[in-house]
C-alpha atoms as a PDB file:
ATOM      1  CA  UNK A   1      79.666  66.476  66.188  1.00  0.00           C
ATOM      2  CA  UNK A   2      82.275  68.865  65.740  1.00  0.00           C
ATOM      3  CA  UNK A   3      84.690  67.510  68.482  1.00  0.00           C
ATOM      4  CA  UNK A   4      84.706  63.318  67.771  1.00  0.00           C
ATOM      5  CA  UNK A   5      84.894  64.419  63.749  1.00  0.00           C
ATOM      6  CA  UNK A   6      88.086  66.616  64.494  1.00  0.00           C
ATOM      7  CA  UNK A   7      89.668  63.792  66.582  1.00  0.00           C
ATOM      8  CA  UNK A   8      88.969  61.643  64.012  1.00  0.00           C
ATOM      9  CA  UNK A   9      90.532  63.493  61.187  1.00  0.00           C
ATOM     10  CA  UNK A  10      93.707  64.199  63.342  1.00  0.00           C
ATOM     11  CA  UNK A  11      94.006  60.677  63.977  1.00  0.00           C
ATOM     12  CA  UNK A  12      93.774  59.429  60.930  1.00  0.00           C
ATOM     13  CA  UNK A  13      96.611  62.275  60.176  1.00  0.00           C
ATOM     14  CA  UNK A  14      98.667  61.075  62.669  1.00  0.00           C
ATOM     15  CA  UNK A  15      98.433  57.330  62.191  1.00  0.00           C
ATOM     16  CA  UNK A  16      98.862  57.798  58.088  1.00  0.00           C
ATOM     17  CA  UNK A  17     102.181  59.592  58.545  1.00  0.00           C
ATOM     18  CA  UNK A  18     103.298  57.341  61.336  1.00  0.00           C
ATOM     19  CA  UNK A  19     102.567  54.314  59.367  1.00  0.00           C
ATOM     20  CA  UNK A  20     104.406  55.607  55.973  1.00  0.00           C
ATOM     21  CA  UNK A  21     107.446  56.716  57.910  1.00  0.00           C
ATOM     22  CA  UNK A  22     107.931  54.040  59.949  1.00  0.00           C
ATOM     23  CA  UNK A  23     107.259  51.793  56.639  1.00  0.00           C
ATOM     24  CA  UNK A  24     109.734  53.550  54.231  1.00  0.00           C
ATOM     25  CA  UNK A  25     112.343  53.086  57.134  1.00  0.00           C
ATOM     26  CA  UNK A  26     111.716  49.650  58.049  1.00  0.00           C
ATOM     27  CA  UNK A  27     111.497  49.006  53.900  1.00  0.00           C
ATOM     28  CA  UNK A  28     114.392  50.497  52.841  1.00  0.00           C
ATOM     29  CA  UNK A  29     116.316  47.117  51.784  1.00  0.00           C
ATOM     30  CA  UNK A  30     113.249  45.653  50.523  1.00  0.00           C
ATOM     31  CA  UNK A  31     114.631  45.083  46.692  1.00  0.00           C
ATOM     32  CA  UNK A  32     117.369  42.986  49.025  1.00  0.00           C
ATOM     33  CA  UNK A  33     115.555  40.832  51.437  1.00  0.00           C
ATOM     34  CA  UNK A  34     114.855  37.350  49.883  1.00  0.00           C
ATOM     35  CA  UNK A  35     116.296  35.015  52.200  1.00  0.00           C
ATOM     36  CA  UNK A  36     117.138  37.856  54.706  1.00  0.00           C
ATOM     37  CA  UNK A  37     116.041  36.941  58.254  1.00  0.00           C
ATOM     38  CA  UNK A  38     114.439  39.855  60.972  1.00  0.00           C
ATOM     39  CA  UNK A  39     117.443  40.122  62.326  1.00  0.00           C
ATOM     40  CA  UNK A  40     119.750  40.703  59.474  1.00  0.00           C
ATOM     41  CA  UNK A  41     116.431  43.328  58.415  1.00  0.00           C
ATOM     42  CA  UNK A  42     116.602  45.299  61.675  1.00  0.00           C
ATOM     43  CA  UNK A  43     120.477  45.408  61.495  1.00  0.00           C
ATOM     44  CA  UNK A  44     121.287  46.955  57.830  1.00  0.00           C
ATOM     45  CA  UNK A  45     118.488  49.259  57.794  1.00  0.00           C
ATOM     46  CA  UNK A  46     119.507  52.015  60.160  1.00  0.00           C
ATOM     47  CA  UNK A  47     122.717  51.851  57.894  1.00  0.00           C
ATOM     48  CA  UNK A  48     121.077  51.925  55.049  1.00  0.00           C
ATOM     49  CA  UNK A  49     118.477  54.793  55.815  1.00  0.00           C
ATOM     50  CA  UNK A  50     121.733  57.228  56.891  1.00  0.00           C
ATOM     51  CA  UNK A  51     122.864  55.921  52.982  1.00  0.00           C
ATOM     52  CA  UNK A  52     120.001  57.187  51.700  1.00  0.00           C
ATOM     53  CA  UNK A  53     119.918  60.260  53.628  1.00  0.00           C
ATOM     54  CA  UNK A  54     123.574  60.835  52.538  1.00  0.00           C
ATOM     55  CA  UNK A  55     122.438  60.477  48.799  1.00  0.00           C
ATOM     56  CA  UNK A  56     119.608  62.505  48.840  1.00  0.00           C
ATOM     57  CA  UNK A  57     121.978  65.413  50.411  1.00  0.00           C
ATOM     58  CA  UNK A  58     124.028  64.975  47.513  1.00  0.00           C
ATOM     59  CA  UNK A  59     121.288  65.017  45.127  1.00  0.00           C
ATOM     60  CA  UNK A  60     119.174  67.765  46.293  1.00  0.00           C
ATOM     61  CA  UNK A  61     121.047  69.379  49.733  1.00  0.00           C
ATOM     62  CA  UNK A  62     118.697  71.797  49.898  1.00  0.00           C
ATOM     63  CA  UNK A  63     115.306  70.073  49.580  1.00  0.00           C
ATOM     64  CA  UNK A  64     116.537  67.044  52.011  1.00  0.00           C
ATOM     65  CA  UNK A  65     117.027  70.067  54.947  1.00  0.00           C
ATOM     66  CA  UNK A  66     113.243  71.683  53.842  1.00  0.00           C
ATOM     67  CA  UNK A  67     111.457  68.628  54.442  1.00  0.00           C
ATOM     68  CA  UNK A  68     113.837  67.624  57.337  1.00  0.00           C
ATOM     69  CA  UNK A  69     112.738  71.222  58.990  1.00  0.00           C
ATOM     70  CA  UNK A  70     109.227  70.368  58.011  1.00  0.00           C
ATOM     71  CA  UNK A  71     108.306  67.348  59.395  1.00  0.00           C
ATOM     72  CA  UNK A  72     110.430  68.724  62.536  1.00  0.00           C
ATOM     73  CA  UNK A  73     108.676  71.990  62.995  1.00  0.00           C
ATOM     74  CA  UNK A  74     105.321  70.314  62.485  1.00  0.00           C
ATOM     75  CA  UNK A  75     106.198  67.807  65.352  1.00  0.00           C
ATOM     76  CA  UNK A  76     107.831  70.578  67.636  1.00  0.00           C
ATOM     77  CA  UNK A  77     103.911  72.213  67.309  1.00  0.00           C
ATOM     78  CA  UNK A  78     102.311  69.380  68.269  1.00  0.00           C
ATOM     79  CA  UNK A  79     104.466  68.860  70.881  1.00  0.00           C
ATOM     80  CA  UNK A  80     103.415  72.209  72.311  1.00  0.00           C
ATOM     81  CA  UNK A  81     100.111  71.889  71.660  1.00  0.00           C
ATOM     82  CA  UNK A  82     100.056  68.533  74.075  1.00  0.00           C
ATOM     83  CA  UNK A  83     102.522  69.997  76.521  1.00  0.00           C
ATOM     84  CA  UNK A  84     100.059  73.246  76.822  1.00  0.00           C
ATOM     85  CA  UNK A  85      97.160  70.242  77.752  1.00  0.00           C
ATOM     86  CA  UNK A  86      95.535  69.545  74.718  1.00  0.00           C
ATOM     87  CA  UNK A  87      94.710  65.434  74.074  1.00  0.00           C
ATOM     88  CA  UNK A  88      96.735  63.514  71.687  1.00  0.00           C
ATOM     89  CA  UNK A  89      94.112  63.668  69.078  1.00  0.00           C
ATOM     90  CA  UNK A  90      92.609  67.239  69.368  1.00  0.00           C
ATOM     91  CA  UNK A  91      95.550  69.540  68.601  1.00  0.00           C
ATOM     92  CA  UNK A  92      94.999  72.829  66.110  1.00  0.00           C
ATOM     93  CA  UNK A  93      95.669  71.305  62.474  1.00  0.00           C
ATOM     94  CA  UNK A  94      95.884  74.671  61.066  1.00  0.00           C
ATOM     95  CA  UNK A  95      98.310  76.108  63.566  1.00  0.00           C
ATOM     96  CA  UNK A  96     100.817  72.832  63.350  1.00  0.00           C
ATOM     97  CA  UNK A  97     100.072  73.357  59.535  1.00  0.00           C
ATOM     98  CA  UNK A  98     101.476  76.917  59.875  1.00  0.00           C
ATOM     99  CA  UNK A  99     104.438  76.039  61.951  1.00  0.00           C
ATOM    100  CA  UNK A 100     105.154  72.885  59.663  1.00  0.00           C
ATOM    101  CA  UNK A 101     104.761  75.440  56.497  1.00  0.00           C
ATOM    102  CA  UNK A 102     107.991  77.900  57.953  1.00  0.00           C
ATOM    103  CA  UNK A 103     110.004  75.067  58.806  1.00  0.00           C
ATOM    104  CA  UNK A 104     109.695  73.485  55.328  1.00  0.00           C
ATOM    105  CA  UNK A 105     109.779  76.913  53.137  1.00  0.00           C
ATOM    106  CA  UNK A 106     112.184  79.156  55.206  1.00  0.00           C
ATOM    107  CA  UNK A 107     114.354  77.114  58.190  1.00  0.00           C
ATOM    108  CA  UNK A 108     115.525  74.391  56.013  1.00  0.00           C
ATOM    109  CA  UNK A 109     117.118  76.417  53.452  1.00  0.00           C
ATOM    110  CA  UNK A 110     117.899  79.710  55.447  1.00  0.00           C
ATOM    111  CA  UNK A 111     119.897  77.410  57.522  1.00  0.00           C
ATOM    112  CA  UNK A 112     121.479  75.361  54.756  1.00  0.00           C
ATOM    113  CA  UNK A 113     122.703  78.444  53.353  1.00  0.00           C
ATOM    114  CA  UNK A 114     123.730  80.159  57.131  1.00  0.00           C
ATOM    115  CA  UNK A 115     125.729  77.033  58.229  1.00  0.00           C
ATOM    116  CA  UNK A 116     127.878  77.664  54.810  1.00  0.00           C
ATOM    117  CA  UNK A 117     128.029  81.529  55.436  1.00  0.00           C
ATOM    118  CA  UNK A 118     129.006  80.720  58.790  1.00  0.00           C
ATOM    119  CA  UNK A 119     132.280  78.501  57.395  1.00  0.00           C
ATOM    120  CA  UNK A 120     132.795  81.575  55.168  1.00  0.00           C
ATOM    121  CA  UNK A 121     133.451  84.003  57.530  1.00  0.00           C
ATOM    122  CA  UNK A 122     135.275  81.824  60.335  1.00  0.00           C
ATOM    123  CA  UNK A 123     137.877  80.244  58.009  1.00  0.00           C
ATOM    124  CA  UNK A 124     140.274  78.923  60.603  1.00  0.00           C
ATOM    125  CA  UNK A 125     141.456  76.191  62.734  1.00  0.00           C
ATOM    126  CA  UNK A 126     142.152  77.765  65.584  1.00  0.00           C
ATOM    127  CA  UNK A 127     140.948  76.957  69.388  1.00  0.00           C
ATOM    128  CA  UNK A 128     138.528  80.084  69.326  1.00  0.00           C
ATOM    129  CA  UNK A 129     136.875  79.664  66.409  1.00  0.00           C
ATOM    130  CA  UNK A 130     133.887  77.358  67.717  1.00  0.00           C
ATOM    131  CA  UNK A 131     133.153  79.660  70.477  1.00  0.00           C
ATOM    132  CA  UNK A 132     132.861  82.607  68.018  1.00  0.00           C
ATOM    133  CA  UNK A 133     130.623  80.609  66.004  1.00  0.00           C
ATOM    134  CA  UNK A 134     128.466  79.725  68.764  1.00  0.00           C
ATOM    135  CA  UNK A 135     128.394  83.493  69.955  1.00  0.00           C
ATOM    136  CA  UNK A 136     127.313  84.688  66.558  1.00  0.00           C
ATOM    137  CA  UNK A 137     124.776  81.937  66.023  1.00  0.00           C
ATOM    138  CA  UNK A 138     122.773  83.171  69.239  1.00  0.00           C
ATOM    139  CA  UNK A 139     123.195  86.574  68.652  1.00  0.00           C
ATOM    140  CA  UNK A 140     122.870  87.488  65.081  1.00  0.00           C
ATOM    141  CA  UNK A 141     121.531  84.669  63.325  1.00  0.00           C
ATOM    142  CA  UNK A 142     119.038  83.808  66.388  1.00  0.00           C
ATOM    143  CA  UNK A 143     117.549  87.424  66.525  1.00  0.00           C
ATOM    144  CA  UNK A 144     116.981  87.030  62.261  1.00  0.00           C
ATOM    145  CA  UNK A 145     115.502  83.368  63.047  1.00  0.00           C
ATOM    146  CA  UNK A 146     113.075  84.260  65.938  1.00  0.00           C
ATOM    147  CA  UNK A 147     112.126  87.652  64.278  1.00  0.00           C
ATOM    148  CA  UNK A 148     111.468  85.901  60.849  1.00  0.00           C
ATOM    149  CA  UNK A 149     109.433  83.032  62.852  1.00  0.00           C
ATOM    150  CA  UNK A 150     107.007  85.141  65.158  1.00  0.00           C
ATOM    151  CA  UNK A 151     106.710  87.759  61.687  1.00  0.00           C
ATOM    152  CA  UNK A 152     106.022  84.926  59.126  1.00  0.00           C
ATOM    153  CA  UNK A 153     103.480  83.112  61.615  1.00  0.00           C
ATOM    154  CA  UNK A 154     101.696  86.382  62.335  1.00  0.00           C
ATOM    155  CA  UNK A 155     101.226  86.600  58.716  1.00  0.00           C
ATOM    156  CA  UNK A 156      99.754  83.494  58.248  1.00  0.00           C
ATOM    157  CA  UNK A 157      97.606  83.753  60.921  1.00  0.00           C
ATOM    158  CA  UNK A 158      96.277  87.090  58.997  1.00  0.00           C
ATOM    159  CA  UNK A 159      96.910  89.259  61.602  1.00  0.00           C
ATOM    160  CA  UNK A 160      97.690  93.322  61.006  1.00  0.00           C
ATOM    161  CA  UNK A 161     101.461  94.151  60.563  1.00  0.00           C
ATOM    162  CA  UNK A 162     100.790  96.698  64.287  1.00  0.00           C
ATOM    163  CA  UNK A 163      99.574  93.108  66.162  1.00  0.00           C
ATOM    164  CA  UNK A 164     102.775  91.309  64.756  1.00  0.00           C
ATOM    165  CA  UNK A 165     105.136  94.305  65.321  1.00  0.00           C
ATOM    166  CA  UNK A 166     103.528  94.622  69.413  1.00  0.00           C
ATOM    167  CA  UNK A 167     104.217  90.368  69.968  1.00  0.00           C
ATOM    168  CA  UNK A 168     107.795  90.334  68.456  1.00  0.00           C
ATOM    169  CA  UNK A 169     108.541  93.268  70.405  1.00  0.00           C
ATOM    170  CA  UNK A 170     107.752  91.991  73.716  1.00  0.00           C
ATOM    171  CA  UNK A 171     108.836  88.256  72.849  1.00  0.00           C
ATOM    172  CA  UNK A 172     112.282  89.937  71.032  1.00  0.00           C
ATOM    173  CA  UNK A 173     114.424  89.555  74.246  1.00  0.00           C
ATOM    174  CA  UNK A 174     112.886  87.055  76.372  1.00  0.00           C
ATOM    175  CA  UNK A 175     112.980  84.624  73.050  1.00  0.00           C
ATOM    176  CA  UNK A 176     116.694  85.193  72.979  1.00  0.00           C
ATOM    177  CA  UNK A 177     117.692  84.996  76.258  1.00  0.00           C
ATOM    178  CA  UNK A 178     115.613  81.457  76.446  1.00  0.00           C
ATOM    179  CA  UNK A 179     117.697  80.367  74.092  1.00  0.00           C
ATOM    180  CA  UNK A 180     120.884  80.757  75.721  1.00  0.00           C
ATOM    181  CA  UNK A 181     119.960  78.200  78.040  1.00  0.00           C
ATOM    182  CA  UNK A 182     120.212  75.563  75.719  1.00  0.00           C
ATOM    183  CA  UNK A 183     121.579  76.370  72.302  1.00  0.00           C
ATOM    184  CA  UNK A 184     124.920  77.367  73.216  1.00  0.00           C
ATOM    185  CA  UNK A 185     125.815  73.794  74.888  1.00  0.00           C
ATOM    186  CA  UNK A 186     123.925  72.405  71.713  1.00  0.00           C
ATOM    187  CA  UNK A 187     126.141  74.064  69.120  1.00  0.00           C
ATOM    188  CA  UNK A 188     129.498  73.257  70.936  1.00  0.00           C
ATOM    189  CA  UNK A 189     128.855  69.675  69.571  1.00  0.00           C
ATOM    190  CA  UNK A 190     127.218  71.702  65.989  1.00  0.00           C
ATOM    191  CA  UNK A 191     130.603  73.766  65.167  1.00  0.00           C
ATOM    192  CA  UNK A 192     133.038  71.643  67.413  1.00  0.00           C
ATOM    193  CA  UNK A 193     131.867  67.866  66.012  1.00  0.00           C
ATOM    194  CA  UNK A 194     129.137  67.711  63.344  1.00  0.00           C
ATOM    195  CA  UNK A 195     130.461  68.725  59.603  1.00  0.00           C
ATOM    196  CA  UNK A 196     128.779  70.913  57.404  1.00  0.00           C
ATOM    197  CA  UNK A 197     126.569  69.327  55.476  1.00  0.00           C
ATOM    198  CA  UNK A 198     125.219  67.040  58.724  1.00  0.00           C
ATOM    199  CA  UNK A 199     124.883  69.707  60.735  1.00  0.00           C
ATOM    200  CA  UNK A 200     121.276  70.772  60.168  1.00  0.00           C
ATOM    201  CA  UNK A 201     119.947  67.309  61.024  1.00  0.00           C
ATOM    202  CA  UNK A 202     121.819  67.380  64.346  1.00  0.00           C
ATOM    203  CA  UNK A 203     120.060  71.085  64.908  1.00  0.00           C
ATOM    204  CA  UNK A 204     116.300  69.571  63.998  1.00  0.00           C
ATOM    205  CA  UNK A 205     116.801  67.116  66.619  1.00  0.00           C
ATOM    206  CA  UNK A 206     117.598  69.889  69.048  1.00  0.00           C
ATOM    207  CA  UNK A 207     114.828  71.837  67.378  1.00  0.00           C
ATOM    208  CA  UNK A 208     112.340  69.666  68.823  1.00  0.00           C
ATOM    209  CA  UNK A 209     112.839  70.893  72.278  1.00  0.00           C
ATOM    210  CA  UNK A 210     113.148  74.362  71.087  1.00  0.00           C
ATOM    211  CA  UNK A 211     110.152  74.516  68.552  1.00  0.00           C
ATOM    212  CA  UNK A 212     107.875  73.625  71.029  1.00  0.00           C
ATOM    213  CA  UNK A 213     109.324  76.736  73.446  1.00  0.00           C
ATOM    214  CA  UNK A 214     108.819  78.728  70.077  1.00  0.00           C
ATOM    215  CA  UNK A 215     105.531  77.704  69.226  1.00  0.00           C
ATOM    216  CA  UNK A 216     103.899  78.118  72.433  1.00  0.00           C
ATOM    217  CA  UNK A 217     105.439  81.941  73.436  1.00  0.00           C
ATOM    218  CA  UNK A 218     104.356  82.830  70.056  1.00  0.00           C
ATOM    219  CA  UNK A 219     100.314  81.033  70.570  1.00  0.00           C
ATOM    220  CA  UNK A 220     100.123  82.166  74.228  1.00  0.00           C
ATOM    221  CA  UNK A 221     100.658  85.727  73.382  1.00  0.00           C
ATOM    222  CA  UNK A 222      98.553  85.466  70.439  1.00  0.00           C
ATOM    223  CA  UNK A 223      95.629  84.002  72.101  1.00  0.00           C
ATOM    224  CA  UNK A 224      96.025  86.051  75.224  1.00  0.00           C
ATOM    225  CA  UNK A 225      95.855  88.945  73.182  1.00  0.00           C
ATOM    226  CA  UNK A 226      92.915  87.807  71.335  1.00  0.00           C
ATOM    227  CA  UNK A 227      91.251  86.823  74.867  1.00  0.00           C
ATOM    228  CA  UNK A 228      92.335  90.502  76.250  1.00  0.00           C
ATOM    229  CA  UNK A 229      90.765  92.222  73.329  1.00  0.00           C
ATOM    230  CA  UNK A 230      87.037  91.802  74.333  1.00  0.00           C
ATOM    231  CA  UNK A 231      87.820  93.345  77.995  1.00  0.00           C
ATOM    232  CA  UNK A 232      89.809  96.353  76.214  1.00  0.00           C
ATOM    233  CA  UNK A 233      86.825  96.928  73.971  1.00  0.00           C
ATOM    234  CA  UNK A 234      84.136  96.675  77.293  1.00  0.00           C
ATOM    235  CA  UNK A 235      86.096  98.919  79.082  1.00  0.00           C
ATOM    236  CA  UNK A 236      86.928 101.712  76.529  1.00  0.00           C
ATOM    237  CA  UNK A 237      83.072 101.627  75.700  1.00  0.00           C
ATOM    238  CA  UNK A 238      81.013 104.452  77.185  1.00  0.00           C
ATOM    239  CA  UNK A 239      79.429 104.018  80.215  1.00  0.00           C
ATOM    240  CA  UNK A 240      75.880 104.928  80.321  1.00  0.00           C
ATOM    241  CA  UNK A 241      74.180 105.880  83.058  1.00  0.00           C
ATOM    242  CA  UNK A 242      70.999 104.693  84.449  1.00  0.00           C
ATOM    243  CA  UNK A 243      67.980 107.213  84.088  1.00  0.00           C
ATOM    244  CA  UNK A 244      67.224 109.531  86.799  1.00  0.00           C
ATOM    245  CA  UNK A 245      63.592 109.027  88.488  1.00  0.00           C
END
């Protein structure tokens, strides 16, 4: 009973946040439409959703990126979880839960306030400048990123701070070097093209790709680890020999 009422709960998850985000997009001009046709509907409301996006970053810059990072990090798991071969409908609501949880508390503003730091310390114009970013973004700020990730979910997966400290260490390097097959080509178009303020938008639709490389280094070791543990514990146990006759 356990399986069909788990599908059905992730389902209905799914579907329900499907249906109100595809409804508050296709909506947005709805104070506007009498005597709109479909067409006229479809056209302005791409426009008008980047509006609103533009307004809400004005209003509140730094809840906008949270729940932008959010609803992104959540995705990125469940991406994973699909990609790794589970069905549509029977991924791990409490480990997209945790993933969605650091994207919404910690990425969204960390980031809001690292793109500005970033501008701070690289005030020029000049031809080098965007490569420098991009070298500092996947060396400092991507080794404080990945370390606070893996450290945060280990956390909230209750695990001791010796587990957590064993899986960063051996994920540390090959986490970072993963990422310099995509990120720096990414954040040419991030420091070279996108402006401040719309540049952690253009990074969650990167993050996609990249969350669900995150999410499942950090699950595989986890649950290899946890499937490792009951061999360790067989084979440290004392042997004991049969009696003699």
């Amino acid at each position: 009973m356990e399986r069909p009422l788990d599908r059905t709960i992730n389902a209905t998850i799914v579907l329900a946040a499907g249906t109100f985000a595809i409804t508050k997009l296709v909506t947005i001009d709805q104070d506007y439409w009498h005597g709109w046709t479909l067409f006229e509907i479809i056209r302005y409301a791409p426009q008008h959703n980047w509006s609103a996006y533009e307004e809400a970053l004005k209003r509140n810059p730094v809840l906008a990126k949270m729940v932008i990072s959010g609803v992104v990090y959540s995705l990125g798991d469940w991406i994973a979880q699909c990609y790794g071969g589970k069905p549509l409908f029977e991924f791990d609501r409490a480990r997209m839960f945790r993933s969605g949880l650091v994207g919404f508390t910690l990425h969204g503003s960390l980031s809001h306030y690292y793109y500005q730091f970033c501008e701070e310390i690289f005030p020029f114009q000049d031809w080098w400048v965007v490569p420098a970013k991009v070298i500092f973004d996947q060396t400092a700020w991507a080794a404080v990123w990945n370390s606070i990730y893996f450290t945060v979910l280990g956390f909230l997966r209750l695990e001791s701070p010796v587990s957590i400290f064993k899986e960063l260490k051996a994920t540390f390097w090959p986490m970072l070097t993963a990422g310099w097959k995509l990120w720096p080509f990414a954040h040419l178009v991030t420091y070279g093209v996108i402006p401040v303020e719309q540049r952690l938008l253009w990074v969650d639709c990167v993050e996609l790709i990249w969350v669900t490389i995150l999410s499942t280094y950090s699950n595989e070791k986890t649950e290899a680890r946890i499937s490792d543990a009951p061999e360790e514990a067989n084979s440290s146990s004392p042997s004991i020999d049969p009696p003699q006759e």
